[in-house]
PDB file of N, CA and C in Angstrom:
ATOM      1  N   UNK A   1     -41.443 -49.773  93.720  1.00  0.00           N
ATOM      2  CA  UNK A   1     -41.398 -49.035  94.962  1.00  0.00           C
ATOM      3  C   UNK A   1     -42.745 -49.080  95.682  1.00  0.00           C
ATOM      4  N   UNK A   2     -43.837 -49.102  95.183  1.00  0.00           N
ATOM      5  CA  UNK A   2     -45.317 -48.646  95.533  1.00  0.00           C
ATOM      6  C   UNK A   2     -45.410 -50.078  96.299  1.00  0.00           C
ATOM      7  N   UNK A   3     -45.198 -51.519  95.735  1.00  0.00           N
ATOM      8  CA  UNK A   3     -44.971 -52.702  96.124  1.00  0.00           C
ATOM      9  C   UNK A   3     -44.475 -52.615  97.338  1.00  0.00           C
ATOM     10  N   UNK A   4     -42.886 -52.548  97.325  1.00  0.00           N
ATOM     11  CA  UNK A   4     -42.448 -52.401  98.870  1.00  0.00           C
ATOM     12  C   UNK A   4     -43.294 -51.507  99.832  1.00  0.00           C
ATOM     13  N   UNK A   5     -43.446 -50.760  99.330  1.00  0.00           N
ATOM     14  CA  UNK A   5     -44.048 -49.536 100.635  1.00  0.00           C
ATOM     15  C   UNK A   5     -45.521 -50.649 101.482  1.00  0.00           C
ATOM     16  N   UNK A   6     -46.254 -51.344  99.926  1.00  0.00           N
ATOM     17  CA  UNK A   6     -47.927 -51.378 100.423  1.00  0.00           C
ATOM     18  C   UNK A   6     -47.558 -52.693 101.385  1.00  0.00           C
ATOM     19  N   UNK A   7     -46.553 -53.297 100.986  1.00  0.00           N
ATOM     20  CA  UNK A   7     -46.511 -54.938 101.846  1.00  0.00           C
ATOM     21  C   UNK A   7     -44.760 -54.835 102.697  1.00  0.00           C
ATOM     22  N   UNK A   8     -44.929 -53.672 103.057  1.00  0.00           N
ATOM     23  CA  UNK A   8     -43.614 -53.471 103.934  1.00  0.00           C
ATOM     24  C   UNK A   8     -43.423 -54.538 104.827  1.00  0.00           C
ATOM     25  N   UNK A   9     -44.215 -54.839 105.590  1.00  0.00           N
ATOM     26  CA  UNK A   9     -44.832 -55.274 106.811  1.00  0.00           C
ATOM     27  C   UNK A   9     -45.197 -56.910 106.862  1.00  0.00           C
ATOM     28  N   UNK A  10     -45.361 -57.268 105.538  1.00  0.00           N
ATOM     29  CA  UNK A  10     -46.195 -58.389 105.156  1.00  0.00           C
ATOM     30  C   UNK A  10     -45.047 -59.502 104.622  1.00  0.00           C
ATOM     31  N   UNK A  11     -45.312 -60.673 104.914  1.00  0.00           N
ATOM     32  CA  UNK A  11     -44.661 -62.033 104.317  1.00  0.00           C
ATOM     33  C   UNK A  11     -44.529 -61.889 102.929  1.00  0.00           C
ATOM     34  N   UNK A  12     -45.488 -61.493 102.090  1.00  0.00           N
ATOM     35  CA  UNK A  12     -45.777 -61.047 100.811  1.00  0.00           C
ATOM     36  C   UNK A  12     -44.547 -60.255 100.375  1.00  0.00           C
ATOM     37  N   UNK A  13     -43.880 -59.593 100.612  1.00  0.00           N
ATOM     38  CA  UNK A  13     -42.863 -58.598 100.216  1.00  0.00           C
ATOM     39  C   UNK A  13     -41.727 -59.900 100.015  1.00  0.00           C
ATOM     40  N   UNK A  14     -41.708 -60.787 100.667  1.00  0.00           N
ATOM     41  CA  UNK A  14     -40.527 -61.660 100.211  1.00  0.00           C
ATOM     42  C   UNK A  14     -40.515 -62.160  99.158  1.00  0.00           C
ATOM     43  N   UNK A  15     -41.822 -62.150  98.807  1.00  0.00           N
ATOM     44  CA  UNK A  15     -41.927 -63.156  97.365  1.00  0.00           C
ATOM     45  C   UNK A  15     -41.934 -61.869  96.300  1.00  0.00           C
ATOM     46  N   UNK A  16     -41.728 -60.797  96.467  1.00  0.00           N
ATOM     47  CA  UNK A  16     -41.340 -59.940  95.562  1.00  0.00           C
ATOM     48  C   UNK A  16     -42.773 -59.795  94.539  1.00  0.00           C
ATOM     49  N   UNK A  17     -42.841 -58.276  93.832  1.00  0.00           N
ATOM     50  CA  UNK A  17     -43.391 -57.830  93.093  1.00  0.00           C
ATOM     51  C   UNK A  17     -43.867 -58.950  91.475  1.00  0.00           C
ATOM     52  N   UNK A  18     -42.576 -59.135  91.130  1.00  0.00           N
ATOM     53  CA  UNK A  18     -43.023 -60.080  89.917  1.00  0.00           C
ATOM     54  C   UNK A  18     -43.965 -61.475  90.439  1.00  0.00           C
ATOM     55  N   UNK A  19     -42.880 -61.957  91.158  1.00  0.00           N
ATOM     56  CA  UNK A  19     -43.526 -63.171  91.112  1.00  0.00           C
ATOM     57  C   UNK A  19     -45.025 -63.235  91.819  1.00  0.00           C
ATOM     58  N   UNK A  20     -45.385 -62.336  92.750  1.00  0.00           N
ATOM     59  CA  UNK A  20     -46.508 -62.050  93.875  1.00  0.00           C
ATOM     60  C   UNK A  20     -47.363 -61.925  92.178  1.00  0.00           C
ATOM     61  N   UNK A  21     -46.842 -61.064  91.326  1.00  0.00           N
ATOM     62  CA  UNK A  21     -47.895 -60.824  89.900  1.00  0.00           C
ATOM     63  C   UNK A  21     -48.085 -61.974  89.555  1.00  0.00           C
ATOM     64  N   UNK A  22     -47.100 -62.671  89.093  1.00  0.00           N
ATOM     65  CA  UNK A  22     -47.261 -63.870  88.544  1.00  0.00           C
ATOM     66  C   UNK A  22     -48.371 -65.100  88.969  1.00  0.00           C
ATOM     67  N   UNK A  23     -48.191 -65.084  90.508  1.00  0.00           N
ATOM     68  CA  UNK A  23     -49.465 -66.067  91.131  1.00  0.00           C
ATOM     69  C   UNK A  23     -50.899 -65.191  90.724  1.00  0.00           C
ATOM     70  N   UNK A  24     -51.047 -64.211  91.085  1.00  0.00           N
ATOM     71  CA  UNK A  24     -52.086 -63.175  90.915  1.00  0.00           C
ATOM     72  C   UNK A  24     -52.312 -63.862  89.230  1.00  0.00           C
ATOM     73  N   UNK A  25     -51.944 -63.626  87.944  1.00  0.00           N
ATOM     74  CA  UNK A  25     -52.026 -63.756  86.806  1.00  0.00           C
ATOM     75  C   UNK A  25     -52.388 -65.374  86.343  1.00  0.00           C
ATOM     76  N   UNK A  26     -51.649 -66.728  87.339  1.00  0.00           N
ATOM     77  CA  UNK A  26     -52.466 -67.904  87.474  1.00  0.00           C
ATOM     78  C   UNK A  26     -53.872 -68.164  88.042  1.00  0.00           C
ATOM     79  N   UNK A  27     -53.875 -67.220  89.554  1.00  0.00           N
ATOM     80  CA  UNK A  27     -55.202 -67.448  89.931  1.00  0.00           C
ATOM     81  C   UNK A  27     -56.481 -67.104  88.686  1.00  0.00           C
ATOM     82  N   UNK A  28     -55.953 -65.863  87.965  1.00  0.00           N
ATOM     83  CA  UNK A  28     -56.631 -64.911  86.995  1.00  0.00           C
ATOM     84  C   UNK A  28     -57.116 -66.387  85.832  1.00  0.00           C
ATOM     85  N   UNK A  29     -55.991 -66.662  85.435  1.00  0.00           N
ATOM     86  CA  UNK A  29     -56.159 -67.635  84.415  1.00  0.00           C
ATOM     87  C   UNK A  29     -57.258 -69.226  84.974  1.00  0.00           C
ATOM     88  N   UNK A  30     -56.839 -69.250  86.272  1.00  0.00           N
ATOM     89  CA  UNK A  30     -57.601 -70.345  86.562  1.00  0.00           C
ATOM     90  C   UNK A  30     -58.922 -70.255  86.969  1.00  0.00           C
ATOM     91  N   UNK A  31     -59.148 -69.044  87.180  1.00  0.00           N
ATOM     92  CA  UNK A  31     -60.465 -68.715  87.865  1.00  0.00           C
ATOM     93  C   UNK A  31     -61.500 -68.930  86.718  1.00  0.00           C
ATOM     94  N   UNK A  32     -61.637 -69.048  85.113  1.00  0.00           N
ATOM     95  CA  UNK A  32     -62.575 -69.239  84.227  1.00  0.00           C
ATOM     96  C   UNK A  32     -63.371 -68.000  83.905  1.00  0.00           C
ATOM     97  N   UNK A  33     -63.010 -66.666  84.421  1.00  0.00           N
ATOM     98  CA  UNK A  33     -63.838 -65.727  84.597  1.00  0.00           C
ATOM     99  C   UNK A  33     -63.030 -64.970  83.355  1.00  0.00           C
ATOM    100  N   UNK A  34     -63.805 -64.620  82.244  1.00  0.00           N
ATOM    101  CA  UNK A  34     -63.602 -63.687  81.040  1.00  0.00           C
ATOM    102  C   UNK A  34     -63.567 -62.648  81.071  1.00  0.00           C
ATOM    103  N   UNK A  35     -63.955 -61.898  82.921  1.00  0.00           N
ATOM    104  CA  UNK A  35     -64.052 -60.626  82.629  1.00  0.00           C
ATOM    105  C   UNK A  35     -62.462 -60.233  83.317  1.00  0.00           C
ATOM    106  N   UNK A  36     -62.079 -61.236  83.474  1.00  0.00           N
ATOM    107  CA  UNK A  36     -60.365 -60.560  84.080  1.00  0.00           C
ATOM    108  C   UNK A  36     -59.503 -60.901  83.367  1.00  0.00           C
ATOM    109  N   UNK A  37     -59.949 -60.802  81.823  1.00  0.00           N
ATOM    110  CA  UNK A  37     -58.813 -61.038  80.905  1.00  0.00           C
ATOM    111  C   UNK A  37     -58.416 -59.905  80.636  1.00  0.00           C
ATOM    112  N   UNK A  38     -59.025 -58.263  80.775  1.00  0.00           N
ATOM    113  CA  UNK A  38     -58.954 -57.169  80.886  1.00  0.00           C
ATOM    114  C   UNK A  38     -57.451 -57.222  81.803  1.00  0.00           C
ATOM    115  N   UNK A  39     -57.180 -57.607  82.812  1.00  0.00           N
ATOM    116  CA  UNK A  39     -56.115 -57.232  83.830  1.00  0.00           C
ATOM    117  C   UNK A  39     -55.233 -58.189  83.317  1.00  0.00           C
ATOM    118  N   UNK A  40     -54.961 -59.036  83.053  1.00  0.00           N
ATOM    119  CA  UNK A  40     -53.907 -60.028  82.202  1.00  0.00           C
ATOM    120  C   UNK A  40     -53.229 -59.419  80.989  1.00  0.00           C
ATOM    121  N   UNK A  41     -54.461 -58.538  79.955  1.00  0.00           N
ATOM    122  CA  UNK A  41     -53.976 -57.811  78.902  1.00  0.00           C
ATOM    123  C   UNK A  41     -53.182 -56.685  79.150  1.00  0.00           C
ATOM    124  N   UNK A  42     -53.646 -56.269  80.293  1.00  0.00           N
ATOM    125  CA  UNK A  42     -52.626 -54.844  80.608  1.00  0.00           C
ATOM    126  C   UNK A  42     -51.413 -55.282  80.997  1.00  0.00           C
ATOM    127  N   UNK A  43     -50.952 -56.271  81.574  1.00  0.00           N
ATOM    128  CA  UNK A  43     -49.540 -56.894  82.035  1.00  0.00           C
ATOM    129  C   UNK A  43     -48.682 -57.378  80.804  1.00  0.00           C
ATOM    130  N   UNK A  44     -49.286 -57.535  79.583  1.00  0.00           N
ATOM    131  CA  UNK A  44     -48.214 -57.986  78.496  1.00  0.00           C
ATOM    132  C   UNK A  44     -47.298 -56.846  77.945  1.00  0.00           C
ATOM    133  N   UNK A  45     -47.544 -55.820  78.369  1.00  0.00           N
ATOM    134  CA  UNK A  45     -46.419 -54.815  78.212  1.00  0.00           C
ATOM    135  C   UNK A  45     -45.837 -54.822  79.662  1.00  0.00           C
ATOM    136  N   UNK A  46     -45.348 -55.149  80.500  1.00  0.00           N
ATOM    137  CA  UNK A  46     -44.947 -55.186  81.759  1.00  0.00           C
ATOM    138  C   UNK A  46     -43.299 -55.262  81.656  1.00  0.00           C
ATOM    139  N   UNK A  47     -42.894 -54.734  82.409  1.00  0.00           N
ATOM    140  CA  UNK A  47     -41.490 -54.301  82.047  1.00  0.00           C
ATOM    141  C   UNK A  47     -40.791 -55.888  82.450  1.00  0.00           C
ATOM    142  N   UNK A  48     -41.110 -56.798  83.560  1.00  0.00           N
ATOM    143  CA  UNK A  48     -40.942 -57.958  83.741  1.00  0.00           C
ATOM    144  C   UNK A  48     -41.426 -59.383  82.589  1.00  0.00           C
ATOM    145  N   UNK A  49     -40.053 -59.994  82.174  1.00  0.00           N
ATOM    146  CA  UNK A  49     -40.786 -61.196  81.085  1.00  0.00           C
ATOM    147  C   UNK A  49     -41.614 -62.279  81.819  1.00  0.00           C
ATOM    148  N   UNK A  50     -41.341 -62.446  83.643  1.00  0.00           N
ATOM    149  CA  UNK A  50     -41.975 -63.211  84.025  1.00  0.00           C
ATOM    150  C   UNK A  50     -43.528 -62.823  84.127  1.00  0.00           C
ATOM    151  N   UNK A  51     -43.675 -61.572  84.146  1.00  0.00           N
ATOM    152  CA  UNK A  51     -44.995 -61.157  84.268  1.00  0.00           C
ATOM    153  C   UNK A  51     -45.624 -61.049  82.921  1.00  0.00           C
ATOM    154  N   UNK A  52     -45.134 -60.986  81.532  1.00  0.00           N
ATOM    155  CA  UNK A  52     -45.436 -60.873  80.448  1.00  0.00           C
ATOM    156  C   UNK A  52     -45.650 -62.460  79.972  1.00  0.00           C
ATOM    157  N   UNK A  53     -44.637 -63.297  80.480  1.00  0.00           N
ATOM    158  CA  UNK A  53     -45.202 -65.190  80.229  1.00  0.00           C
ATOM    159  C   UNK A  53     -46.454 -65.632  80.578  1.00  0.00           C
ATOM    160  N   UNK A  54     -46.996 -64.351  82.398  1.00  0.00           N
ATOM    161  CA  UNK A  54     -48.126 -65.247  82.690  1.00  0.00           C
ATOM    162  C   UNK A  54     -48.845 -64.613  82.224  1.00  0.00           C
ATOM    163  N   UNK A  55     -48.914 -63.590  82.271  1.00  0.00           N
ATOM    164  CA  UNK A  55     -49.948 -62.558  81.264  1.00  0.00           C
ATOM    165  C   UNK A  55     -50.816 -63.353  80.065  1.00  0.00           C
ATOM    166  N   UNK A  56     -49.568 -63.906  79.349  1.00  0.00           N
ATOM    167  CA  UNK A  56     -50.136 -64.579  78.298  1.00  0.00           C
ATOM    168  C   UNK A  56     -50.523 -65.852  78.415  1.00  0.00           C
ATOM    169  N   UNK A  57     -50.250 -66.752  79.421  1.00  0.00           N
ATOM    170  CA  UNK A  57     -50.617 -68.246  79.915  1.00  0.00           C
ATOM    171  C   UNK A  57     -51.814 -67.666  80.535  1.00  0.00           C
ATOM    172  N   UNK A  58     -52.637 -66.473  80.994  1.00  0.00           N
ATOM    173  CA  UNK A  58     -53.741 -66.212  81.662  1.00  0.00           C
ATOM    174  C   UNK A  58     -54.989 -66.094  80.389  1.00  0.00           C
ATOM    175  N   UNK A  59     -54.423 -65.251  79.717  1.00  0.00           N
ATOM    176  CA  UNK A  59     -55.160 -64.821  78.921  1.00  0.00           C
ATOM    177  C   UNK A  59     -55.226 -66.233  77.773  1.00  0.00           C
ATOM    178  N   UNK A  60     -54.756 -67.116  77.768  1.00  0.00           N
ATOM    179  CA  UNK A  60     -54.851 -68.245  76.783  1.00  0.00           C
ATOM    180  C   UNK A  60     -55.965 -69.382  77.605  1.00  0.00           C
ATOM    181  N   UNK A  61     -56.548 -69.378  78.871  1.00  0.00           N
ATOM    182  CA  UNK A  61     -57.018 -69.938  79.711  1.00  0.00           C
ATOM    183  C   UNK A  61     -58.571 -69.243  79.374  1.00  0.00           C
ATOM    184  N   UNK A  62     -58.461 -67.716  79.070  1.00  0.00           N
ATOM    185  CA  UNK A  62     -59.613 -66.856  79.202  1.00  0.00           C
ATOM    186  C   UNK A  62     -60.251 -66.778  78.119  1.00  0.00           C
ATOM    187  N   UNK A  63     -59.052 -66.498  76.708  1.00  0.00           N
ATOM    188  CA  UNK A  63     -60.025 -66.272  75.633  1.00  0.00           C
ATOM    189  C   UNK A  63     -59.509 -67.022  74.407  1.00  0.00           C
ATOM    190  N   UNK A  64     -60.917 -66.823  73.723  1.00  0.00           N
ATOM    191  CA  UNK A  64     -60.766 -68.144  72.238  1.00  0.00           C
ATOM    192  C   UNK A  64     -59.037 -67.697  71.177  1.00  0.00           C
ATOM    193  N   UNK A  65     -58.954 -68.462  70.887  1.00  0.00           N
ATOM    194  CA  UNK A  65     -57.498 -68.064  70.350  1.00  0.00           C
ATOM    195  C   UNK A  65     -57.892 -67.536  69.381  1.00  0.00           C
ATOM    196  N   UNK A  66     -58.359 -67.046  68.314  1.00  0.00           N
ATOM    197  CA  UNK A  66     -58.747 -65.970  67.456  1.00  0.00           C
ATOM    198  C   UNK A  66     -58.549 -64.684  68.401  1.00  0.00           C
ATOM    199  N   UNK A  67     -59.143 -64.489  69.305  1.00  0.00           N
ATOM    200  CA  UNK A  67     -58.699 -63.202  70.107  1.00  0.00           C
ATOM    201  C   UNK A  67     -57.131 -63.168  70.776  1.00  0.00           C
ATOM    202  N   UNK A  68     -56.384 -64.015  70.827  1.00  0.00           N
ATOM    203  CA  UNK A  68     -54.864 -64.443  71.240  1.00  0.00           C
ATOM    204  C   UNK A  68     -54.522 -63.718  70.479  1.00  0.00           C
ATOM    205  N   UNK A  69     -54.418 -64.276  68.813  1.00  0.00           N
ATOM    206  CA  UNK A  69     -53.567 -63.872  67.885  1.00  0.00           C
ATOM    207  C   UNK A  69     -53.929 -62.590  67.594  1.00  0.00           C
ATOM    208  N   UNK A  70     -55.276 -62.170  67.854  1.00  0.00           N
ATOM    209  CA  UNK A  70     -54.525 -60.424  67.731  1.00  0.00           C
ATOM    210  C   UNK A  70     -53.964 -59.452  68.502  1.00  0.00           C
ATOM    211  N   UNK A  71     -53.944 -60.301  70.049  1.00  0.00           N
ATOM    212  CA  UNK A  71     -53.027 -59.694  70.554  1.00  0.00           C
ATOM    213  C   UNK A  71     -51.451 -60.133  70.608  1.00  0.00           C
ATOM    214  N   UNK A  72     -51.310 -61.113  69.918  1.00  0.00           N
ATOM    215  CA  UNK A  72     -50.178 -61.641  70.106  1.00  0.00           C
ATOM    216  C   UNK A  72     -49.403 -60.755  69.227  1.00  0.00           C
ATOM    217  N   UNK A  73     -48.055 -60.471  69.900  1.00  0.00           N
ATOM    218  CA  UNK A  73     -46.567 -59.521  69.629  1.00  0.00           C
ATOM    219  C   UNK A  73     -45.406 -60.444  69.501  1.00  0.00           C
ATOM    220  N   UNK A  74     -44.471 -60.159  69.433  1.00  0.00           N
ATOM    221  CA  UNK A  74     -42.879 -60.873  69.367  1.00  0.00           C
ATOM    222  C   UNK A  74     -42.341 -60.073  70.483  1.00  0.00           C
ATOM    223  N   UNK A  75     -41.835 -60.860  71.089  1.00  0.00           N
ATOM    224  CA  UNK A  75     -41.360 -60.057  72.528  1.00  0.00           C
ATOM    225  C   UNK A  75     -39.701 -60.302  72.570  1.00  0.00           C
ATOM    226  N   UNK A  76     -39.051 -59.522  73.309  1.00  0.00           N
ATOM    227  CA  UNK A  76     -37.316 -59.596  73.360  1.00  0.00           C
ATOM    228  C   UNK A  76     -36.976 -60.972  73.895  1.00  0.00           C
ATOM    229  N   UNK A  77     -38.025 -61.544  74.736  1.00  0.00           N
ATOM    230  CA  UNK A  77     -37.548 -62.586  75.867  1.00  0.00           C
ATOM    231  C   UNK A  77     -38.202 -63.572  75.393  1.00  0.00           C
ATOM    232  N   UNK A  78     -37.548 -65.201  75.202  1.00  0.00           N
ATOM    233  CA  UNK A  78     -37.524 -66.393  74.106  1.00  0.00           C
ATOM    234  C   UNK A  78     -38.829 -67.239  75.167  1.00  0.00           C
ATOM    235  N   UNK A  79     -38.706 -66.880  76.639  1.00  0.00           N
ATOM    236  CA  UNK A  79     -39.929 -67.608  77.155  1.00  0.00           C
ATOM    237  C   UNK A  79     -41.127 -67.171  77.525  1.00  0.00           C
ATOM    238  N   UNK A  80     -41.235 -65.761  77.310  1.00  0.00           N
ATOM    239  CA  UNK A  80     -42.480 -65.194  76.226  1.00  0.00           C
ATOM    240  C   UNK A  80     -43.017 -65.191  75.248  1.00  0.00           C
ATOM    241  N   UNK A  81     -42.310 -65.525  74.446  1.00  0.00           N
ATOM    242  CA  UNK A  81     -42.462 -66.031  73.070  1.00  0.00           C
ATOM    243  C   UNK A  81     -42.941 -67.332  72.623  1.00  0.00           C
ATOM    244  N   UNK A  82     -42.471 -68.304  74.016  1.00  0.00           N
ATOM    245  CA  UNK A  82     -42.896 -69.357  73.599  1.00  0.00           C
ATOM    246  C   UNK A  82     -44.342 -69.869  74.345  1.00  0.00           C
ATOM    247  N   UNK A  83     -44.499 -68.666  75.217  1.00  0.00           N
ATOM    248  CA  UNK A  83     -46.131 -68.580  75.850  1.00  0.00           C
ATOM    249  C   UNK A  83     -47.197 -68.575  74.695  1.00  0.00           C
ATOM    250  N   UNK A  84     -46.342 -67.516  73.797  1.00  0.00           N
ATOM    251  CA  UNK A  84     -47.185 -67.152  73.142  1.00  0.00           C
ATOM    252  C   UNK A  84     -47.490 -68.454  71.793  1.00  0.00           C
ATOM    253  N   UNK A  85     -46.805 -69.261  71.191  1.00  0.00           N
ATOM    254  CA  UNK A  85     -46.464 -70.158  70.766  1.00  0.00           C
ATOM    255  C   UNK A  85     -47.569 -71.174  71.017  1.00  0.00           C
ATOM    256  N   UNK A  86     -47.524 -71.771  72.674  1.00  0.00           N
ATOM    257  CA  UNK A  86     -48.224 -72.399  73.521  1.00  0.00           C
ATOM    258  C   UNK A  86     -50.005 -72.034  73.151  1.00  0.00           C
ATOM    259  N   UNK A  87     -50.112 -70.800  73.129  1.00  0.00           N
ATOM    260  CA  UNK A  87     -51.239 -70.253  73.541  1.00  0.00           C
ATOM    261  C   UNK A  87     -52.192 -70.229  72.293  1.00  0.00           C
ATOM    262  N   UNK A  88     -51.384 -69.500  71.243  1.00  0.00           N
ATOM    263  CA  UNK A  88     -51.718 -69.763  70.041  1.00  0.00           C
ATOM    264  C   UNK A  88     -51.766 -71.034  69.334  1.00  0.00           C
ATOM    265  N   UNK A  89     -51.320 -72.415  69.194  1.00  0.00           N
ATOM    266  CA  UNK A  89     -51.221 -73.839  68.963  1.00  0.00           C
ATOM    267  C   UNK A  89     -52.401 -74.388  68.987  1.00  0.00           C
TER     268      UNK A  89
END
């Protein structure tokens, strides 16, 4: 809801909440910057699996995989899982 309201107005509202996260969570990952692995980690509980895939494709870009696997979980959704798979490898 907070989504619709802030980009009522805006082109942005078409591309919807998840996926608008989802680019947000690539730029995150591509940018090389370690200190926004903080905002990637908070999205892997995200009620969306598309936002929980990039979450974890961000954070596999950001930090050494020893730090992956302890955050890494088993998630309900099979292409989260296989982020995580990816990330950890």
């Amino acid at each position: 809801m907070q989504f619709r309201a802030l980009f009522s107005k805006s082109p942005v509202k078409r591309t919807g909440r998840d996926r608008f996260i989802r680019n947000v969570l690539i730029a995150i990952g591509n940018s090389g910057d370690g200190a926004l692995a903080v905002e990637a980690e908070r999205l892997l509980d995200d009620a969306s699996p598309l936002v929980r895939g990039a979450a974890v494709w961000a954070l596999s870009r950001l930090l050494p995989r020893e730090k992956l696997e302890k955050l890494r979980r088993e998630d309900s959704e099979a292409s989260v899982n296989d982020e995580w798979v990816a990330a950890v490898a």
